[in-house]
PDB file of N, CA and C in Angstrom:
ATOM      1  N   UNK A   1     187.727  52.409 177.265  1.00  0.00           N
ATOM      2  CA  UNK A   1     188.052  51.032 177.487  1.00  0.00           C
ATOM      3  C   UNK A   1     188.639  50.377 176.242  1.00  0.00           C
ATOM      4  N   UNK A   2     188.113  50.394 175.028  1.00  0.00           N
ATOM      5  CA  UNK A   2     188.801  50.260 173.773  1.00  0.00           C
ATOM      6  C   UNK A   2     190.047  50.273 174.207  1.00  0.00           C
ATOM      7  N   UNK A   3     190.646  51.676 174.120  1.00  0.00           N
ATOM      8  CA  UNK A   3     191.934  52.072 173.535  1.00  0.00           C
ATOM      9  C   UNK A   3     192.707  51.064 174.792  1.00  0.00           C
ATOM     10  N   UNK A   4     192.482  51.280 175.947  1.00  0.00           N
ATOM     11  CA  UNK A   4     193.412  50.256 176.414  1.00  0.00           C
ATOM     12  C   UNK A   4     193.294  48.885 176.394  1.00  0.00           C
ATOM     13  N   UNK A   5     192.072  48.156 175.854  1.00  0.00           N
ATOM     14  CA  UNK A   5     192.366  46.906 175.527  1.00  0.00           C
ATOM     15  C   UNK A   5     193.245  47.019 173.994  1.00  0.00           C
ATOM     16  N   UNK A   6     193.085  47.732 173.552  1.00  0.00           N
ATOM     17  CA  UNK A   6     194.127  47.540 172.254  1.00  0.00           C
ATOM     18  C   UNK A   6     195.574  48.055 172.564  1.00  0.00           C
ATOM     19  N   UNK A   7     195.504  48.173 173.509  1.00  0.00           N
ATOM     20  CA  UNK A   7     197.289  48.530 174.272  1.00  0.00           C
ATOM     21  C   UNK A   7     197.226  47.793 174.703  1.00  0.00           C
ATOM     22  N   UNK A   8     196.958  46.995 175.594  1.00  0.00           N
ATOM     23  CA  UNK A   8     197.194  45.596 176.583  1.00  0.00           C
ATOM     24  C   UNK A   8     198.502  44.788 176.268  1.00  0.00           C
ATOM     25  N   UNK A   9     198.404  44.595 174.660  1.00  0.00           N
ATOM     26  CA  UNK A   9     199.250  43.531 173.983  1.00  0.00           C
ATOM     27  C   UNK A   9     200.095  43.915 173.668  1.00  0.00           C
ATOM     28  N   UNK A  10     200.824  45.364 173.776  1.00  0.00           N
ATOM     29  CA  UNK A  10     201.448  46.415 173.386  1.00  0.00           C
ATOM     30  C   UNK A  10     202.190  46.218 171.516  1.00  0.00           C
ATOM     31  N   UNK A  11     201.293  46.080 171.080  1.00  0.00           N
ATOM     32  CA  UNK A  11     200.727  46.012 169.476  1.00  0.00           C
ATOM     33  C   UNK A  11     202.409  47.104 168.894  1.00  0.00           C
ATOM     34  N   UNK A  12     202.684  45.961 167.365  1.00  0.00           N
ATOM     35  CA  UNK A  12     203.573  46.929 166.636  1.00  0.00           C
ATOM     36  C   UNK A  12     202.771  48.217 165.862  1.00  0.00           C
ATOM     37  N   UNK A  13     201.405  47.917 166.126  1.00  0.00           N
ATOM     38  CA  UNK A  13     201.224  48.595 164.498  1.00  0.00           C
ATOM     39  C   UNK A  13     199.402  48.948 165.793  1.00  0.00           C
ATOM     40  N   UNK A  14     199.098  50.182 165.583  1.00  0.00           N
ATOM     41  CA  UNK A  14     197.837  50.298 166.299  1.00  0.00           C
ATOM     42  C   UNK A  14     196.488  51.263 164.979  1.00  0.00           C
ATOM     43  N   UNK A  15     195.912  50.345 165.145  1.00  0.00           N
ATOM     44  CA  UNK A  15     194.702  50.676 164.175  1.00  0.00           C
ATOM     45  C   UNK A  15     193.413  51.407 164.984  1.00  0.00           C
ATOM     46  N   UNK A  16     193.374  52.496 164.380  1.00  0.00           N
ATOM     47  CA  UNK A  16     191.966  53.530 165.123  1.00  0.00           C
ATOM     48  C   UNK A  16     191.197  54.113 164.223  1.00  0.00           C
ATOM     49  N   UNK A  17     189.877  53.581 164.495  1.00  0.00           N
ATOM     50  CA  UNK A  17     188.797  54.244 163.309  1.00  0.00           C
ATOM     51  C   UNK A  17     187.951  55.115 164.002  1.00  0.00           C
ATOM     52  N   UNK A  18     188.230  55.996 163.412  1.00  0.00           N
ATOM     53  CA  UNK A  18     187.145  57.083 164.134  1.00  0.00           C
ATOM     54  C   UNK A  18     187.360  57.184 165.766  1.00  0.00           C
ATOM     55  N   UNK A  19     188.519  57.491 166.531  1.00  0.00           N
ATOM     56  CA  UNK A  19     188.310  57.124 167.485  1.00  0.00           C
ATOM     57  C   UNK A  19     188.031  58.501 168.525  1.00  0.00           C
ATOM     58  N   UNK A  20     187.706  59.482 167.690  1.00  0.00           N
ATOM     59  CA  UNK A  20     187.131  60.643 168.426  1.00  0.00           C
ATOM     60  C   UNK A  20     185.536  60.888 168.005  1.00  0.00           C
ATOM     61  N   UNK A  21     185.044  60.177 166.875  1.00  0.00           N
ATOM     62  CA  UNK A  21     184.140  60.113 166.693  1.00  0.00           C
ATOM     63  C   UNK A  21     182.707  60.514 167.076  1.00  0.00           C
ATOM     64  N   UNK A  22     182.555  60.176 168.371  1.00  0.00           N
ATOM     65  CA  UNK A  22     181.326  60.494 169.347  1.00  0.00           C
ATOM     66  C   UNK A  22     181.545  61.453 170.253  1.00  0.00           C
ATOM     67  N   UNK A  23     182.730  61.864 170.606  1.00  0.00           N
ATOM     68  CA  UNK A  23     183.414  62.944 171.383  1.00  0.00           C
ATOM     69  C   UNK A  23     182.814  64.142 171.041  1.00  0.00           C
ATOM     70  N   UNK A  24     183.360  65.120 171.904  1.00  0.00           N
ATOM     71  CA  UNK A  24     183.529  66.426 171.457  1.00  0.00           C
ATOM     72  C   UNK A  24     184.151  67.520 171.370  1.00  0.00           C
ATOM     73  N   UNK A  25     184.547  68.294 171.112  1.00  0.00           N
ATOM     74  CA  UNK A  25     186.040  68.668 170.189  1.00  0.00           C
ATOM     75  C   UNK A  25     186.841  68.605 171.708  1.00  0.00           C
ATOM     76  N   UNK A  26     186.814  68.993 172.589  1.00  0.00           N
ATOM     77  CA  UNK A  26     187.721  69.313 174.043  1.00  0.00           C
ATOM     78  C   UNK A  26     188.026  67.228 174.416  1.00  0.00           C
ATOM     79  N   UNK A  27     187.082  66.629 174.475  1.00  0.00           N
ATOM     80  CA  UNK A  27     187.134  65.100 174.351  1.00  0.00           C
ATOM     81  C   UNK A  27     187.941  64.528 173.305  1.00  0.00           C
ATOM     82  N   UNK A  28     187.982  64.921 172.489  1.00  0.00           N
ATOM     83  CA  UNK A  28     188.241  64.135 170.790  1.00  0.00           C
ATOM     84  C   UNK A  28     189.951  64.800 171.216  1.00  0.00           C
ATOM     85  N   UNK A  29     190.373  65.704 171.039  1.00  0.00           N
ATOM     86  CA  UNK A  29     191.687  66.708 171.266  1.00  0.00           C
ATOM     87  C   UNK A  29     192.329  65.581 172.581  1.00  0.00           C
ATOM     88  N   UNK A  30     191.781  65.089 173.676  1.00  0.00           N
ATOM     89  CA  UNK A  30     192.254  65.032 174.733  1.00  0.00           C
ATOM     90  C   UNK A  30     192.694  63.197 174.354  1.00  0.00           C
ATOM     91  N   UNK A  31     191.932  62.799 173.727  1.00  0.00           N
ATOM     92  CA  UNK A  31     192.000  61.185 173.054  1.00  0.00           C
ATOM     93  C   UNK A  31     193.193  61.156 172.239  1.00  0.00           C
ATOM     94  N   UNK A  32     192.480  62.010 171.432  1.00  0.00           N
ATOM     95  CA  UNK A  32     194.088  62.048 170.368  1.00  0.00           C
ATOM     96  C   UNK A  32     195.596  62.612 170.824  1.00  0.00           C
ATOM     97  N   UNK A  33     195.711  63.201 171.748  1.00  0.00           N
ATOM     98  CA  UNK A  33     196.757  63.588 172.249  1.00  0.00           C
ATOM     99  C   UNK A  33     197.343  61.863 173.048  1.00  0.00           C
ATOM    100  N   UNK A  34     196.180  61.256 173.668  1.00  0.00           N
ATOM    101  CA  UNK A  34     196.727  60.348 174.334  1.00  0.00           C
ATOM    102  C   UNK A  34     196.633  58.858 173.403  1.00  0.00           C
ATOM    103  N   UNK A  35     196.301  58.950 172.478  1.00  0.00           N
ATOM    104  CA  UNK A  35     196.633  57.918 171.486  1.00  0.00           C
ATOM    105  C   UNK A  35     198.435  58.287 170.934  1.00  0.00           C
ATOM    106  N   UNK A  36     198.353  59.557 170.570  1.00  0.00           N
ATOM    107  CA  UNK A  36     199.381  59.597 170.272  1.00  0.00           C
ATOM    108  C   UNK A  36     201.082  60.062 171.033  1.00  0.00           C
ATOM    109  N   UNK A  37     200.346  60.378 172.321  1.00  0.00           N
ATOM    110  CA  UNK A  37     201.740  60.053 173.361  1.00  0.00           C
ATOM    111  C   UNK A  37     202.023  58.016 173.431  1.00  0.00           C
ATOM    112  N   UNK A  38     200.804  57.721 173.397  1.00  0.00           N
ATOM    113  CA  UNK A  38     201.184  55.854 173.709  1.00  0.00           C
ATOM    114  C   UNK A  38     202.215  55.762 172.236  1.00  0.00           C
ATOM    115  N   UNK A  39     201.622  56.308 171.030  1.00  0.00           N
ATOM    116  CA  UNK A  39     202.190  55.326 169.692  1.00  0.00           C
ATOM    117  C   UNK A  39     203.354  56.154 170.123  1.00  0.00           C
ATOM    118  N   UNK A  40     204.245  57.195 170.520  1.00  0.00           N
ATOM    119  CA  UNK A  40     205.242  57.707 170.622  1.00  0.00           C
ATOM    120  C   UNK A  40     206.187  56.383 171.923  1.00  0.00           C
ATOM    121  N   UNK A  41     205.634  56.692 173.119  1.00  0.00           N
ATOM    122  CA  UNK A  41     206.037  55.921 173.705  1.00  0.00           C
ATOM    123  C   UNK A  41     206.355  54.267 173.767  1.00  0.00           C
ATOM    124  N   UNK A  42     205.579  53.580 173.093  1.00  0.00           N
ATOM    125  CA  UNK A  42     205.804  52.234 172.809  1.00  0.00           C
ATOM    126  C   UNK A  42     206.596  52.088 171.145  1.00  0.00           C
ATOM    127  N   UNK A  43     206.709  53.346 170.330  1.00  0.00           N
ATOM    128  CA  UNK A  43     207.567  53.448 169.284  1.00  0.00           C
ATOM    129  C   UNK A  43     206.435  52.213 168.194  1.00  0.00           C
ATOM    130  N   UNK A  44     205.463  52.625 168.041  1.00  0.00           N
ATOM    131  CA  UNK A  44     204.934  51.602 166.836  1.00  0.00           C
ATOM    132  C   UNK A  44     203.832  52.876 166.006  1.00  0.00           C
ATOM    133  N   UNK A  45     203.381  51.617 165.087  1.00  0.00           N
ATOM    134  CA  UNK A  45     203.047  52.509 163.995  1.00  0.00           C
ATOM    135  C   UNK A  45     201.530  52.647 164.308  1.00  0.00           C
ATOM    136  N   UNK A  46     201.297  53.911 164.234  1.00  0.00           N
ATOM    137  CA  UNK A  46     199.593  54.320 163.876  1.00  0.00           C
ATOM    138  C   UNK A  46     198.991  54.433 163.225  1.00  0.00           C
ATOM    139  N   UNK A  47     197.936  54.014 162.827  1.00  0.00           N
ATOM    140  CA  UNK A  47     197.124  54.177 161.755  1.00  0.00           C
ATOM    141  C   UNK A  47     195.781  54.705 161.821  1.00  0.00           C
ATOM    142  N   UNK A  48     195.387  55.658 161.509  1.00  0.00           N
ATOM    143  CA  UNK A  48     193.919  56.202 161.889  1.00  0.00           C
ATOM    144  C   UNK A  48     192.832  56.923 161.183  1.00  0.00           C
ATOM    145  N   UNK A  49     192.095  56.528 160.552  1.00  0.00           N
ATOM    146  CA  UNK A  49     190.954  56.421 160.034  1.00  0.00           C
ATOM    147  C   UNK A  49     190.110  57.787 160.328  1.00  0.00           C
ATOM    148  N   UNK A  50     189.952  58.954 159.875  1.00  0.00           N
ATOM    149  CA  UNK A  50     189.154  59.877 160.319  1.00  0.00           C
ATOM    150  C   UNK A  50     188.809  61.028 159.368  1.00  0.00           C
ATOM    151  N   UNK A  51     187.432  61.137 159.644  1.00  0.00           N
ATOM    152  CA  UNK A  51     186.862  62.639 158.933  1.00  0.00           C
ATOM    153  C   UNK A  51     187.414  63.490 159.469  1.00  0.00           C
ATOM    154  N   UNK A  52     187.643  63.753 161.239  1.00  0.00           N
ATOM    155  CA  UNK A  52     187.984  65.393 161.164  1.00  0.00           C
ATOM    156  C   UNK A  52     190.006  65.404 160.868  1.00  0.00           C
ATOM    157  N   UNK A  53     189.219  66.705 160.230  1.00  0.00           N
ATOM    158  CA  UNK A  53     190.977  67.265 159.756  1.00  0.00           C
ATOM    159  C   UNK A  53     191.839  67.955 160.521  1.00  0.00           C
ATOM    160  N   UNK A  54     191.620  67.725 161.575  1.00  0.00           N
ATOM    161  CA  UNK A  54     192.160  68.322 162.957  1.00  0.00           C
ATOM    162  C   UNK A  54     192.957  67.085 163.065  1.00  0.00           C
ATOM    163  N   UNK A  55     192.996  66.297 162.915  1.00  0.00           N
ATOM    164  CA  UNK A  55     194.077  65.367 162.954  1.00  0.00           C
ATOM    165  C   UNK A  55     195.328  65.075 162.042  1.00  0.00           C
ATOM    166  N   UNK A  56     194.814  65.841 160.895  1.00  0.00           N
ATOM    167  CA  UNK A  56     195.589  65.531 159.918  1.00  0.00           C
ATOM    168  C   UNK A  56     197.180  65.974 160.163  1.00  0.00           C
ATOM    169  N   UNK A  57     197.241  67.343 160.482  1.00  0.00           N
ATOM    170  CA  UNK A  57     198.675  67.693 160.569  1.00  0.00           C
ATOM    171  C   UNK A  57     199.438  67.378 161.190  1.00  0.00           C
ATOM    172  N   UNK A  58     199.211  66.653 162.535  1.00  0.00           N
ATOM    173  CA  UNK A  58     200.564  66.034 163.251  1.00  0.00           C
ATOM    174  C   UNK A  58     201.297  64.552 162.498  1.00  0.00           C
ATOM    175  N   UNK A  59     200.382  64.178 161.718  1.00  0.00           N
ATOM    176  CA  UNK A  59     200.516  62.928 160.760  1.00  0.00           C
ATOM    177  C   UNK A  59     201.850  62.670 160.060  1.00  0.00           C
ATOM    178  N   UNK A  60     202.982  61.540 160.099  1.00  0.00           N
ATOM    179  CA  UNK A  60     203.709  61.835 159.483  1.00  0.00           C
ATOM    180  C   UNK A  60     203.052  61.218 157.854  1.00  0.00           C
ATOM    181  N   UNK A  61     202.639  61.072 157.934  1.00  0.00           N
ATOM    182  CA  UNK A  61     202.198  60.805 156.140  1.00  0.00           C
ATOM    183  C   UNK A  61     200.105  61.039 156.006  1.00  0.00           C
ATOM    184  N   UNK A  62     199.966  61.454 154.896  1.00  0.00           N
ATOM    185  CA  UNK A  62     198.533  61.612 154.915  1.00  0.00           C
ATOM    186  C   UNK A  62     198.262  60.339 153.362  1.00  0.00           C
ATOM    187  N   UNK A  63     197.117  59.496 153.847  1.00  0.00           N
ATOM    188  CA  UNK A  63     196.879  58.976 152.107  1.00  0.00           C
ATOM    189  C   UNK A  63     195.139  59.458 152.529  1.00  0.00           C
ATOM    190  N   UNK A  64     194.971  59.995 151.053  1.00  0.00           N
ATOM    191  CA  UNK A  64     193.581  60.462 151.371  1.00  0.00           C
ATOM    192  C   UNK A  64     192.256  59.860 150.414  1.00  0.00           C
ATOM    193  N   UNK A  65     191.662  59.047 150.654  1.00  0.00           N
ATOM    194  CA  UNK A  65     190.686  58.291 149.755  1.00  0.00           C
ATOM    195  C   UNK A  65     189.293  59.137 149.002  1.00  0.00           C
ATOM    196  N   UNK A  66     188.972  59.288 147.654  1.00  0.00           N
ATOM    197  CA  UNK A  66     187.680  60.193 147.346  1.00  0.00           C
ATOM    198  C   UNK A  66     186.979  59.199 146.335  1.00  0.00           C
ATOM    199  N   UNK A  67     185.981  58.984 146.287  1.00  0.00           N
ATOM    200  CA  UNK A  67     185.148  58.557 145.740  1.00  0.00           C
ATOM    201  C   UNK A  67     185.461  56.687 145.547  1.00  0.00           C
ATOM    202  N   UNK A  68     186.100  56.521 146.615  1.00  0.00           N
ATOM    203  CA  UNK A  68     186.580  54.694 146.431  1.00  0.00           C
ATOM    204  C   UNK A  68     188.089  55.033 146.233  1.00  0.00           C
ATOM    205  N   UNK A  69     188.502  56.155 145.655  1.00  0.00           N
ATOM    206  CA  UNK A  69     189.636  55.463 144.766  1.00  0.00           C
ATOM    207  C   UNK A  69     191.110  56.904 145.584  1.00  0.00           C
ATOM    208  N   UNK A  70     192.343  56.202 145.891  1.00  0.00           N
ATOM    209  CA  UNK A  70     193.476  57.046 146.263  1.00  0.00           C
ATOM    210  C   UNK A  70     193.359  58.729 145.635  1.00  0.00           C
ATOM    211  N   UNK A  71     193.486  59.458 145.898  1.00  0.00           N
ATOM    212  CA  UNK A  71     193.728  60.801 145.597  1.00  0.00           C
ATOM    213  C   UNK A  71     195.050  61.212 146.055  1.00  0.00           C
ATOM    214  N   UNK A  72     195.334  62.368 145.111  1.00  0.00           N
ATOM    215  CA  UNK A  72     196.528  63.020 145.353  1.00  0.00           C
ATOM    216  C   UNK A  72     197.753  61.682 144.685  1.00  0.00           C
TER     217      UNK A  72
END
């Protein structure tokens, strides 16, 4: 229900924290695929917040935070 109230408004810029979070890996895979067919289809920017690194590589940019402070 989230994710489509935060589509409703069809948003330039879509912010997701943790949004596989409570899932599980076959759940979390099936979210993120459909978060990221919408940011493809409505052409805006994603932004997403997450421990697992299963997300990382389709990413067009990674910034990665360690101890408070930017890394890399």
């Amino acid at each position: 229900m989230a994710i489509a109230r935060a589509l409703i408004k069809d948003p330039v810029v879509l912010l997701a924290d943790e949004p596989t979070g409570n899932l599980d890996r076959k759940g979390g895979d099936e979210i993120f695929a459909l978060i990221r067919e919408q940011q493809r289809s409505r052409d805006c920017t994603l932004v997403v917040v997450t421990h697992d690194r299963r997300f990382i590589r389709p990413a067009d940019r990674v910034i990665e935070i360690q101890d408070g402070l930017l890394a890399g």
